[in-house]
Every structure is written in C-alpha cells, then in structure tokens.
PDB file of N, CA and C in Angstrom:
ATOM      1  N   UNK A   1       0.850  -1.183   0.000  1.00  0.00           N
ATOM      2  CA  UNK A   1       0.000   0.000   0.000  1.00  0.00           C
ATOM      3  C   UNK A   1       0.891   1.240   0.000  1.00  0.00           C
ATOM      4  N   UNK A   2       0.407   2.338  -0.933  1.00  0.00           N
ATOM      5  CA  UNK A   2       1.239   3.326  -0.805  1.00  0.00           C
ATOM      6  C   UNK A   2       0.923   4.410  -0.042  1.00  0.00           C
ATOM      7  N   UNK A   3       1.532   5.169   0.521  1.00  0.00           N
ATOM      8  CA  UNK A   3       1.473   5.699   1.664  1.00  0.00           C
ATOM      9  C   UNK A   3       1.165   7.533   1.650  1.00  0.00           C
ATOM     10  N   UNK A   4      -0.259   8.248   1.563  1.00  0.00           N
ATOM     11  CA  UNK A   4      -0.294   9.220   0.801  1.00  0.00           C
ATOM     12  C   UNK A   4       0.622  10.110   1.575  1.00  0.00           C
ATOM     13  N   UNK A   5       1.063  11.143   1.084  1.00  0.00           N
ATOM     14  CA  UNK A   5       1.959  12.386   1.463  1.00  0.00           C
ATOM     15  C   UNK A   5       1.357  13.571   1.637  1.00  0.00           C
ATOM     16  N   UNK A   6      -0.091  13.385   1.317  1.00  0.00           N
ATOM     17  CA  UNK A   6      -0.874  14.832   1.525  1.00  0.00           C
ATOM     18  C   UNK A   6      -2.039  14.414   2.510  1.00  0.00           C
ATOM     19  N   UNK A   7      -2.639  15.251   3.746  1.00  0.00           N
ATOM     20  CA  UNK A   7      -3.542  14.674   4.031  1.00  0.00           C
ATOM     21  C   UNK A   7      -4.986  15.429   3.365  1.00  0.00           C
ATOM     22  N   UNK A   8      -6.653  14.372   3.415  1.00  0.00           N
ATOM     23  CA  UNK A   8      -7.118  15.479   3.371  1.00  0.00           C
ATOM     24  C   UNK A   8      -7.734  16.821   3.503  1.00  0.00           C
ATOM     25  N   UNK A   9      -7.186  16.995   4.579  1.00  0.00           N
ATOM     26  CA  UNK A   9      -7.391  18.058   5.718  1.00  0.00           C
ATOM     27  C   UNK A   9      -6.612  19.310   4.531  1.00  0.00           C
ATOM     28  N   UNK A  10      -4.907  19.307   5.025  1.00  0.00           N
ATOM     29  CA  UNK A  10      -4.494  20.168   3.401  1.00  0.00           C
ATOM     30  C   UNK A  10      -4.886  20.173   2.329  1.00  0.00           C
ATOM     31  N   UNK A  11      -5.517  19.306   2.170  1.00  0.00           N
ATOM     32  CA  UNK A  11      -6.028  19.439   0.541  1.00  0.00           C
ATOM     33  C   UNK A  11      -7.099  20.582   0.517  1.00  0.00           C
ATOM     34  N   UNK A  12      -7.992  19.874   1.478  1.00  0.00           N
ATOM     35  CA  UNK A  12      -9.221  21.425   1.859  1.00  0.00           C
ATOM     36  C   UNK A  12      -9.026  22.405   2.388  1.00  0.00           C
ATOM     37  N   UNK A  13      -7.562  22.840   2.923  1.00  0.00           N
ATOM     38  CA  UNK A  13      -6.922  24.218   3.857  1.00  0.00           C
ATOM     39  C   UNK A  13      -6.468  24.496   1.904  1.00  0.00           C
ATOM     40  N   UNK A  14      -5.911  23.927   1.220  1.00  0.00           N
ATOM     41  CA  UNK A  14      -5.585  24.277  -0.451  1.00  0.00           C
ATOM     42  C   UNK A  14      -6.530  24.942  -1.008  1.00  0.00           C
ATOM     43  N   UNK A  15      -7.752  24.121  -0.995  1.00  0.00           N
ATOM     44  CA  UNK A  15      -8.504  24.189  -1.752  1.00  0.00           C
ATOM     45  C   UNK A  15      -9.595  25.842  -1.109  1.00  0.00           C
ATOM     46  N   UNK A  16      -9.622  25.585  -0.007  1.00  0.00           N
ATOM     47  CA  UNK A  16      -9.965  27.155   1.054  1.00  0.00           C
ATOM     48  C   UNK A  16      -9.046  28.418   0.338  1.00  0.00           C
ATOM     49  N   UNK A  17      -7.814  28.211   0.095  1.00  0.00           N
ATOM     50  CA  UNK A  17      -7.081  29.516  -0.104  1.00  0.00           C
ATOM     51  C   UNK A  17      -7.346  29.938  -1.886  1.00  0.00           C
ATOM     52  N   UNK A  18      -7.720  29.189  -2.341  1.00  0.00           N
ATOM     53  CA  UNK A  18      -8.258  29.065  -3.350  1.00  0.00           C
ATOM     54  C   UNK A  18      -9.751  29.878  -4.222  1.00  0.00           C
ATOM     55  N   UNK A  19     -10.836  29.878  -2.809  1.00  0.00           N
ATOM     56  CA  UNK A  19     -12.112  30.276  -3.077  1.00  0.00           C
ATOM     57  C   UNK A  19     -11.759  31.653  -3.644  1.00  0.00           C
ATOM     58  N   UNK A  20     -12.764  32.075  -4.791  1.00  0.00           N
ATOM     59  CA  UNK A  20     -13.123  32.645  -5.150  1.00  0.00           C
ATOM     60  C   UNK A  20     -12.309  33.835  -6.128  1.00  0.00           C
ATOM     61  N   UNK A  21     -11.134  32.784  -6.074  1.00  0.00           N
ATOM     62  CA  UNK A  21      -9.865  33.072  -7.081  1.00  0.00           C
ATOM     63  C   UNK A  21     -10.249  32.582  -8.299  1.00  0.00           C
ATOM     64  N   UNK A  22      -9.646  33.009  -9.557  1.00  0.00           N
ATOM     65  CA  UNK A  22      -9.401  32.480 -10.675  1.00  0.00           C
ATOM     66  C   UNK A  22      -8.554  31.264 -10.915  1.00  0.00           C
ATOM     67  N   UNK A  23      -8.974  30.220 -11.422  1.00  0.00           N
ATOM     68  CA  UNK A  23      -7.927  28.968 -11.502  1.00  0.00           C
ATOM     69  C   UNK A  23      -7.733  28.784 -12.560  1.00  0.00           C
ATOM     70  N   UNK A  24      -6.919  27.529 -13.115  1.00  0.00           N
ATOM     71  CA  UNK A  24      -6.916  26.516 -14.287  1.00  0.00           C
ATOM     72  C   UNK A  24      -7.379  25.150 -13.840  1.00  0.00           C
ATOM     73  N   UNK A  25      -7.961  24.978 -14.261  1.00  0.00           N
ATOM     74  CA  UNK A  25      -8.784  23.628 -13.855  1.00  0.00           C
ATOM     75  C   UNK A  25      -8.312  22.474 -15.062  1.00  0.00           C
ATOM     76  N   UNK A  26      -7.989  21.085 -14.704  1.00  0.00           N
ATOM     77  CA  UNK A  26      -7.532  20.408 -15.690  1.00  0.00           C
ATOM     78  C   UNK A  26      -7.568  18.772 -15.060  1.00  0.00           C
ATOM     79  N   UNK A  27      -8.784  18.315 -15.913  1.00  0.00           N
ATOM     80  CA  UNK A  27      -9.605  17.415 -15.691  1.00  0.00           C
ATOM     81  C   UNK A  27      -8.856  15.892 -17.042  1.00  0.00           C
ATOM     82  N   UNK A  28      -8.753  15.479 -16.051  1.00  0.00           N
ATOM     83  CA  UNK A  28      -8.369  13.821 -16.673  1.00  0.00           C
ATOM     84  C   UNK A  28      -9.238  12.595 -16.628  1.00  0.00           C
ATOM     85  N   UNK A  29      -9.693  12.414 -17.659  1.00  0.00           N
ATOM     86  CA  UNK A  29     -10.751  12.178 -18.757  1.00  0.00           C
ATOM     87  C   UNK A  29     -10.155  10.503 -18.545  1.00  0.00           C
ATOM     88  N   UNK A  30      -9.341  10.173 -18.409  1.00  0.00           N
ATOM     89  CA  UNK A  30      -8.548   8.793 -18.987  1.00  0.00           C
ATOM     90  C   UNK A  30      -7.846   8.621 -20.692  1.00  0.00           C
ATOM     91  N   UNK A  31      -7.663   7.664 -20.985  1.00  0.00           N
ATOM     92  CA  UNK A  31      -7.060   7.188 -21.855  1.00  0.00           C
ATOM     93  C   UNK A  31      -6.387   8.460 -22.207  1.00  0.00           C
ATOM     94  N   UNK A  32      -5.732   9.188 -22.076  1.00  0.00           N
ATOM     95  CA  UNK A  32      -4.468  10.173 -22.397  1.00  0.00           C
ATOM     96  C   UNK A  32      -5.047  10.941 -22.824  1.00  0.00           C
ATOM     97  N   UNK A  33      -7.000  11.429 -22.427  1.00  0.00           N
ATOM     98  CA  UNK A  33      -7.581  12.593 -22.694  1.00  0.00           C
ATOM     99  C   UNK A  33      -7.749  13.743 -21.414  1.00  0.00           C
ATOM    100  N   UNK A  34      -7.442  14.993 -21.596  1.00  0.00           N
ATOM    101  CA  UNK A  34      -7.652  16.128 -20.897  1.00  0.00           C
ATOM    102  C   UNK A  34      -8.305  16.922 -21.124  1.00  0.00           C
ATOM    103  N   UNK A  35      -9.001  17.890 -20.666  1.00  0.00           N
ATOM    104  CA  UNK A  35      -9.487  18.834 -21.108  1.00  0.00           C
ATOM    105  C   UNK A  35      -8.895  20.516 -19.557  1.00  0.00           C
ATOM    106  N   UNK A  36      -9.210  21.383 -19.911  1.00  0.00           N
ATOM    107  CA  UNK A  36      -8.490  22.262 -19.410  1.00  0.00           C
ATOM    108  C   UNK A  36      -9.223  23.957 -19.578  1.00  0.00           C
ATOM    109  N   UNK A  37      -9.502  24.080 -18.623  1.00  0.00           N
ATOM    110  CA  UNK A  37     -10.380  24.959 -18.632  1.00  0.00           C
ATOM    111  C   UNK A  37     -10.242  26.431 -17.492  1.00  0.00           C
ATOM    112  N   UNK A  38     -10.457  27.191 -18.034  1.00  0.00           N
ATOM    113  CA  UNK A  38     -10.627  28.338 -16.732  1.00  0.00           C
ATOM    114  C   UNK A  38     -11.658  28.662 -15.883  1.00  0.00           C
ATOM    115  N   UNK A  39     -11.638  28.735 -14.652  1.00  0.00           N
ATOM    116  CA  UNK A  39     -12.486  29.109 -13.927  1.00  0.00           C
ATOM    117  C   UNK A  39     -12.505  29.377 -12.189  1.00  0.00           C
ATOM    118  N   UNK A  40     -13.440  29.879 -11.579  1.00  0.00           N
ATOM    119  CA  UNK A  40     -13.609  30.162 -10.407  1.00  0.00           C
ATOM    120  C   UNK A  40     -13.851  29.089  -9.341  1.00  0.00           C
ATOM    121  N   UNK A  41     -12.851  29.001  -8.579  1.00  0.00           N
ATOM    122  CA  UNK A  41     -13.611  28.692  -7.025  1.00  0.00           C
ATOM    123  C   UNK A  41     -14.939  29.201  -6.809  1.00  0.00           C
ATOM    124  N   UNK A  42     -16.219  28.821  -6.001  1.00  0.00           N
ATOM    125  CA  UNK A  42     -16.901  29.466  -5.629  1.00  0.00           C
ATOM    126  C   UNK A  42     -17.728  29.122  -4.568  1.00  0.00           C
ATOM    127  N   UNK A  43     -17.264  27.067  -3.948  1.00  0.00           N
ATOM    128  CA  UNK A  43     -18.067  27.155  -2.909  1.00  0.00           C
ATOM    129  C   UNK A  43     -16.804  25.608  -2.451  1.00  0.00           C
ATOM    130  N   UNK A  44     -16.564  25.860  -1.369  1.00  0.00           N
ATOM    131  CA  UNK A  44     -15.904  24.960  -0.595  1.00  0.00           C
ATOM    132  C   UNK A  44     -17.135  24.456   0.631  1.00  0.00           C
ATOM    133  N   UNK A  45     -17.083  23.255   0.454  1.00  0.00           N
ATOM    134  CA  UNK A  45     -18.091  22.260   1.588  1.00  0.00           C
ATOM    135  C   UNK A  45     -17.392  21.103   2.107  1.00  0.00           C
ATOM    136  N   UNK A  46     -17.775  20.108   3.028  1.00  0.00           N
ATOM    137  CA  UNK A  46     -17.185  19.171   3.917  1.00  0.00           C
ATOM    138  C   UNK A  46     -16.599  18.232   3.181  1.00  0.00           C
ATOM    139  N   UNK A  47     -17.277  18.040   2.027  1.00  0.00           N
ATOM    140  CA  UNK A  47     -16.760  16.777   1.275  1.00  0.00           C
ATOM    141  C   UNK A  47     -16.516  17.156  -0.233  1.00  0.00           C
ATOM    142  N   UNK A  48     -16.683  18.051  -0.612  1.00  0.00           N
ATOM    143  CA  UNK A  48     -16.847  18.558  -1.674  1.00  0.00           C
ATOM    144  C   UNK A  48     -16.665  20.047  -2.311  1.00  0.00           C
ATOM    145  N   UNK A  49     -15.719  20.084  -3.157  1.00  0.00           N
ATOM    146  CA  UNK A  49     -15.774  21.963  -3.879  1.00  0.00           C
ATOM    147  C   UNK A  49     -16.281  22.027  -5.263  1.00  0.00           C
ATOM    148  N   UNK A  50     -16.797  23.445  -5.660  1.00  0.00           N
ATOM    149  CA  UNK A  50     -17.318  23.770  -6.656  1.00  0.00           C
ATOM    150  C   UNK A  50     -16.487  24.671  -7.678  1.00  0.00           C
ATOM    151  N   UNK A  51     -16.670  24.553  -8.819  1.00  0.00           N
ATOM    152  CA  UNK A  51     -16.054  25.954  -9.481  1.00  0.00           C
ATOM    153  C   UNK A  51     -16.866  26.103 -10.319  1.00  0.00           C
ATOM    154  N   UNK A  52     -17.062  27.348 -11.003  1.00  0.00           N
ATOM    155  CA  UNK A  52     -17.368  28.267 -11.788  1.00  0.00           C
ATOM    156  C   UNK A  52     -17.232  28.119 -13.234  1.00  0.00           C
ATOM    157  N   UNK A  53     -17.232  27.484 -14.148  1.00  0.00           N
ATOM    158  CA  UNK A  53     -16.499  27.969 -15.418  1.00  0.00           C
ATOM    159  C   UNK A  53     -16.312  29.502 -15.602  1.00  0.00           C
ATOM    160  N   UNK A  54     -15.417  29.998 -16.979  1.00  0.00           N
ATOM    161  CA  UNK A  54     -15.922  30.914 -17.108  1.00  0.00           C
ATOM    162  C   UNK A  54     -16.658  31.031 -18.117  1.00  0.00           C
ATOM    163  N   UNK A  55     -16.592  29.886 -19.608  1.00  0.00           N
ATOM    164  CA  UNK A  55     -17.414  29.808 -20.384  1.00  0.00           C
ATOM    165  C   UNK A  55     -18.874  29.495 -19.663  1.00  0.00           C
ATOM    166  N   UNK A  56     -19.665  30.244 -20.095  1.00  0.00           N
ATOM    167  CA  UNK A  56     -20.797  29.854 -19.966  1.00  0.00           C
ATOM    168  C   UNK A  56     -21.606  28.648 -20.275  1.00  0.00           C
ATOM    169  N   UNK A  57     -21.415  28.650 -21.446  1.00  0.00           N
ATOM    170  CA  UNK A  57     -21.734  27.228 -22.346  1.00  0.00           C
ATOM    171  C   UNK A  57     -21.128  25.898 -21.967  1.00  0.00           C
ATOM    172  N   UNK A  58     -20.423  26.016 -20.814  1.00  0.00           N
ATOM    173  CA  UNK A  58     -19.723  24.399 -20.581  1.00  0.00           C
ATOM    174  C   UNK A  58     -20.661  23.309 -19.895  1.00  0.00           C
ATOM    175  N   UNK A  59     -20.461  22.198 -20.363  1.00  0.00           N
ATOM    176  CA  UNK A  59     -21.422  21.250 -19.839  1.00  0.00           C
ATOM    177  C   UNK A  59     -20.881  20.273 -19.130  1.00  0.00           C
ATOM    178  N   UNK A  60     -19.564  20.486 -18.717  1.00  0.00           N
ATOM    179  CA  UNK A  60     -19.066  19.244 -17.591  1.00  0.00           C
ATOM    180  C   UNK A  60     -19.530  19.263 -16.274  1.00  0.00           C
ATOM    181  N   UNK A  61     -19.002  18.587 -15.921  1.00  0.00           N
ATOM    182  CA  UNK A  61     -19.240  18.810 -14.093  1.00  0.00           C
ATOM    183  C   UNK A  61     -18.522  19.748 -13.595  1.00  0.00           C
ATOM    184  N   UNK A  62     -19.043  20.239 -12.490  1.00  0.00           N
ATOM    185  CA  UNK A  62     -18.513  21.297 -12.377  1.00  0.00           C
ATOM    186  C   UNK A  62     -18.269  21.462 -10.633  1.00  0.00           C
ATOM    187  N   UNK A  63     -18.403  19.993  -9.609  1.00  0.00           N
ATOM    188  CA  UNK A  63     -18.517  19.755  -8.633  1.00  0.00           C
ATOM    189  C   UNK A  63     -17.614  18.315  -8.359  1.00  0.00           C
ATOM    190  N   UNK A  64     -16.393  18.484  -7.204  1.00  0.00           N
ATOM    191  CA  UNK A  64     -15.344  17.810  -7.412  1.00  0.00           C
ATOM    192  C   UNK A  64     -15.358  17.781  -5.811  1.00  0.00           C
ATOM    193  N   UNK A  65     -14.717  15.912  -5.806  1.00  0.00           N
ATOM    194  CA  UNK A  65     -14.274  15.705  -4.315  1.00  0.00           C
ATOM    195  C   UNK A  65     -12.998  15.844  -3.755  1.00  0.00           C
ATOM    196  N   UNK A  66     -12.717  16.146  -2.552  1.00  0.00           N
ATOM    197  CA  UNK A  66     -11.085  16.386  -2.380  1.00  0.00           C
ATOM    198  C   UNK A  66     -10.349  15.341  -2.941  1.00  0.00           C
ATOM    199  N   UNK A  67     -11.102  13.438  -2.617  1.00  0.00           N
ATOM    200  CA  UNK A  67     -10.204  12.575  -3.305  1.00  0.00           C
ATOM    201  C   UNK A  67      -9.492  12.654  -4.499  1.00  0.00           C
ATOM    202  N   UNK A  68     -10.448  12.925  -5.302  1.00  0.00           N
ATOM    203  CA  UNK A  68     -10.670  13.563  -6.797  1.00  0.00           C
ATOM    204  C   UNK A  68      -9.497  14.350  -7.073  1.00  0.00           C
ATOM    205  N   UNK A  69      -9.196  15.113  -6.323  1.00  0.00           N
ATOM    206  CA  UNK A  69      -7.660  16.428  -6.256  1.00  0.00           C
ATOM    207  C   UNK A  69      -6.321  15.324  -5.845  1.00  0.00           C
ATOM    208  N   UNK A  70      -6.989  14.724  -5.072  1.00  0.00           N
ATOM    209  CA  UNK A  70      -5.551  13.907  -3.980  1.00  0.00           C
ATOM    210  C   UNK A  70      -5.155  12.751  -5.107  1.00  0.00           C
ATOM    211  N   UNK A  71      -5.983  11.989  -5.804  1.00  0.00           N
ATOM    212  CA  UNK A  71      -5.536  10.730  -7.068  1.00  0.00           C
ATOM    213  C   UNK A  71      -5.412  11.496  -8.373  1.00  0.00           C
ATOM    214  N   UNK A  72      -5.361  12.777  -8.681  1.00  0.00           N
ATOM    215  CA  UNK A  72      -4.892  13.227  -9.412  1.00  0.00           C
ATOM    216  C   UNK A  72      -5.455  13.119 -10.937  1.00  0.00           C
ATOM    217  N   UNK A  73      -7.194  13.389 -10.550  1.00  0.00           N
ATOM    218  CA  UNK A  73      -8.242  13.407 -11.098  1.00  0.00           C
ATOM    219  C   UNK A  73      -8.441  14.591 -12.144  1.00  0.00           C
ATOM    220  N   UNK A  74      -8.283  15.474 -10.793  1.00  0.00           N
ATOM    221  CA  UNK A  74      -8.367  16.962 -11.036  1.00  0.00           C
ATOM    222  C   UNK A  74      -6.978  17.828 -10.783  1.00  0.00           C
ATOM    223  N   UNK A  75      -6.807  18.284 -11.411  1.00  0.00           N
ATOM    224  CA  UNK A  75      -5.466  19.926 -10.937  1.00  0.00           C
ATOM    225  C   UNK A  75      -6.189  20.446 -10.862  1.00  0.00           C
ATOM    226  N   UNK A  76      -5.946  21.496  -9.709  1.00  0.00           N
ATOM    227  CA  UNK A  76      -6.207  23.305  -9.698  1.00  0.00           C
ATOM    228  C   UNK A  76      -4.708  24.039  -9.510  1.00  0.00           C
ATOM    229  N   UNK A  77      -4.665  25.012 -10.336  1.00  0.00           N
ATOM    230  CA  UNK A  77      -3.803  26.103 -10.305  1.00  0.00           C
ATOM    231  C   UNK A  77      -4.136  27.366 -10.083  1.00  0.00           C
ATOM    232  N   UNK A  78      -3.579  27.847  -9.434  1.00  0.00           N
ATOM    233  CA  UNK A  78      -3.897  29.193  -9.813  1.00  0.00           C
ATOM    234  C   UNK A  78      -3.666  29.747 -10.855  1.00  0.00           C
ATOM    235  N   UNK A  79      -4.587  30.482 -11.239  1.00  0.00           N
ATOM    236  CA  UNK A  79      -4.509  30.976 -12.975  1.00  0.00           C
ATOM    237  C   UNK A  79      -3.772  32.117 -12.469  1.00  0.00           C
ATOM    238  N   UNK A  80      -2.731  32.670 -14.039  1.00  0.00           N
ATOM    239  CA  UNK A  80      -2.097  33.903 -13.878  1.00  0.00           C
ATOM    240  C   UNK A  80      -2.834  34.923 -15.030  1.00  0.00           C
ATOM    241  N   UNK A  81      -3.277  35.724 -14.132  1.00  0.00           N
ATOM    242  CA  UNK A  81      -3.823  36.523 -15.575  1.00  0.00           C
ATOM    243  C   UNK A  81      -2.924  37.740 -15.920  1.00  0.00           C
ATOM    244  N   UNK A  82      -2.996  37.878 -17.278  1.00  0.00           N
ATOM    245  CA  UNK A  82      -1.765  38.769 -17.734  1.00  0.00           C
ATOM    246  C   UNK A  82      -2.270  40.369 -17.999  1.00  0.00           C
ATOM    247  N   UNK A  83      -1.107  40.762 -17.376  1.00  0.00           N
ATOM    248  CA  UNK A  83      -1.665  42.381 -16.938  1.00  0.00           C
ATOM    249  C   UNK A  83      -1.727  43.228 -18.481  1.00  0.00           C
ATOM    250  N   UNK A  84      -2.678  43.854 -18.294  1.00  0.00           N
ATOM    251  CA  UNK A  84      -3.410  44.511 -19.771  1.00  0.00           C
ATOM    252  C   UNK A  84      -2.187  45.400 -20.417  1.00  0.00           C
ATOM    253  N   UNK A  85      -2.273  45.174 -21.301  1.00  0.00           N
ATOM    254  CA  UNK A  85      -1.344  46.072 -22.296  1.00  0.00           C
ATOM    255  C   UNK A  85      -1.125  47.767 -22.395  1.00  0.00           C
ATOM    256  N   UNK A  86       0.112  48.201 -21.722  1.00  0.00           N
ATOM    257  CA  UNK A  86       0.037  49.161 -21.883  1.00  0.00           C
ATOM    258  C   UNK A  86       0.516  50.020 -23.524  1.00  0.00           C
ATOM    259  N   UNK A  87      -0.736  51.492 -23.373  1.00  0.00           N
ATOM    260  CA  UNK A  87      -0.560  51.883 -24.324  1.00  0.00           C
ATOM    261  C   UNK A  87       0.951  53.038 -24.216  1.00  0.00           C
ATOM    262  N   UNK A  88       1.107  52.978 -25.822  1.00  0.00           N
ATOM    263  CA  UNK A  88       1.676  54.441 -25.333  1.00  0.00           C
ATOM    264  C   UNK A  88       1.376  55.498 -26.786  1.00  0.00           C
ATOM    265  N   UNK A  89       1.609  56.427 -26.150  1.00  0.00           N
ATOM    266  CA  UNK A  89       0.924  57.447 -26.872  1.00  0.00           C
ATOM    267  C   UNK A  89       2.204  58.130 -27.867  1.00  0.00           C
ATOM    268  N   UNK A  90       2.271  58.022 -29.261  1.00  0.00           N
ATOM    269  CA  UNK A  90       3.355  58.552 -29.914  1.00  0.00           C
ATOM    270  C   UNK A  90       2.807  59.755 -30.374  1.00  0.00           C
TER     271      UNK A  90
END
C-alpha cells in the first residue's frame, strides 16, 4: 500500500485559499484525454468543492471531491492573468 503524502485536511486548507480566485482547472478524462479549462472557485463544503467555469456554455461537471484532487483526477492552479497592455501614446 502506498502511503499518501498529503492529508485530506491540506487538501481542503488548499482548496480554502483558493475560493473565489481564478484557476486553471484540468480534468483527466482517462485514456491520455484532458481537457483544461478556466475558472472560479466558488463554494468549498465538507466533502466537496465547486467551481465556476468561465465559459458559460460548458457542460461538464462542475462539482469535485477532495479525493478527486488527492488521485490526481483533477489539478487546480492558480490561474495567472496577464496584466493589460500598456498603451503608449506617440
């Protein structure tokens, strides 16, 4: 038996610092399929967190268990969003 290195107590103190931030979310599908998506934290519960897409139109699930994070189901990252372009005026 292998012996996990995270408990899931941290996973949900992770997944807490997380709320209501912007992420990358990146969901493993199996057979060497991913999909990868942006979106929000928006509700952390006892057994379970939520996110946001930001597409509207997405039709996955959108409600994930800590296990789910810990077997490496799901990633969350924090998304970096890139600071707006400055102009300059010639």
């Amino acid at each position: 038996m292998i012996k996990p290195t995270v408990s899931v107590n941290q996973v949900k103190r992770a997944v807490c610092d997380c709320l209501n931030k912007p992420v990358t979310v990146k969901l493993n599908l199996g057979r060497n399929k991913y999909i990868t998506f942006p979106a929000t934290v928006n509700g952390v519960y006892p057994s379970l967190f939520t996110v946001l897409p930001e597409d509207k139109n997405f039709l996955g699930k959108t409600a994930y268990s800590y296990s789910e994070l810990m077997c490496g189901r799901v990633k969350l990252r924090i998304a970096q969003r890139a600071a707006a372009p400055v102009e300059k005026n010639l």
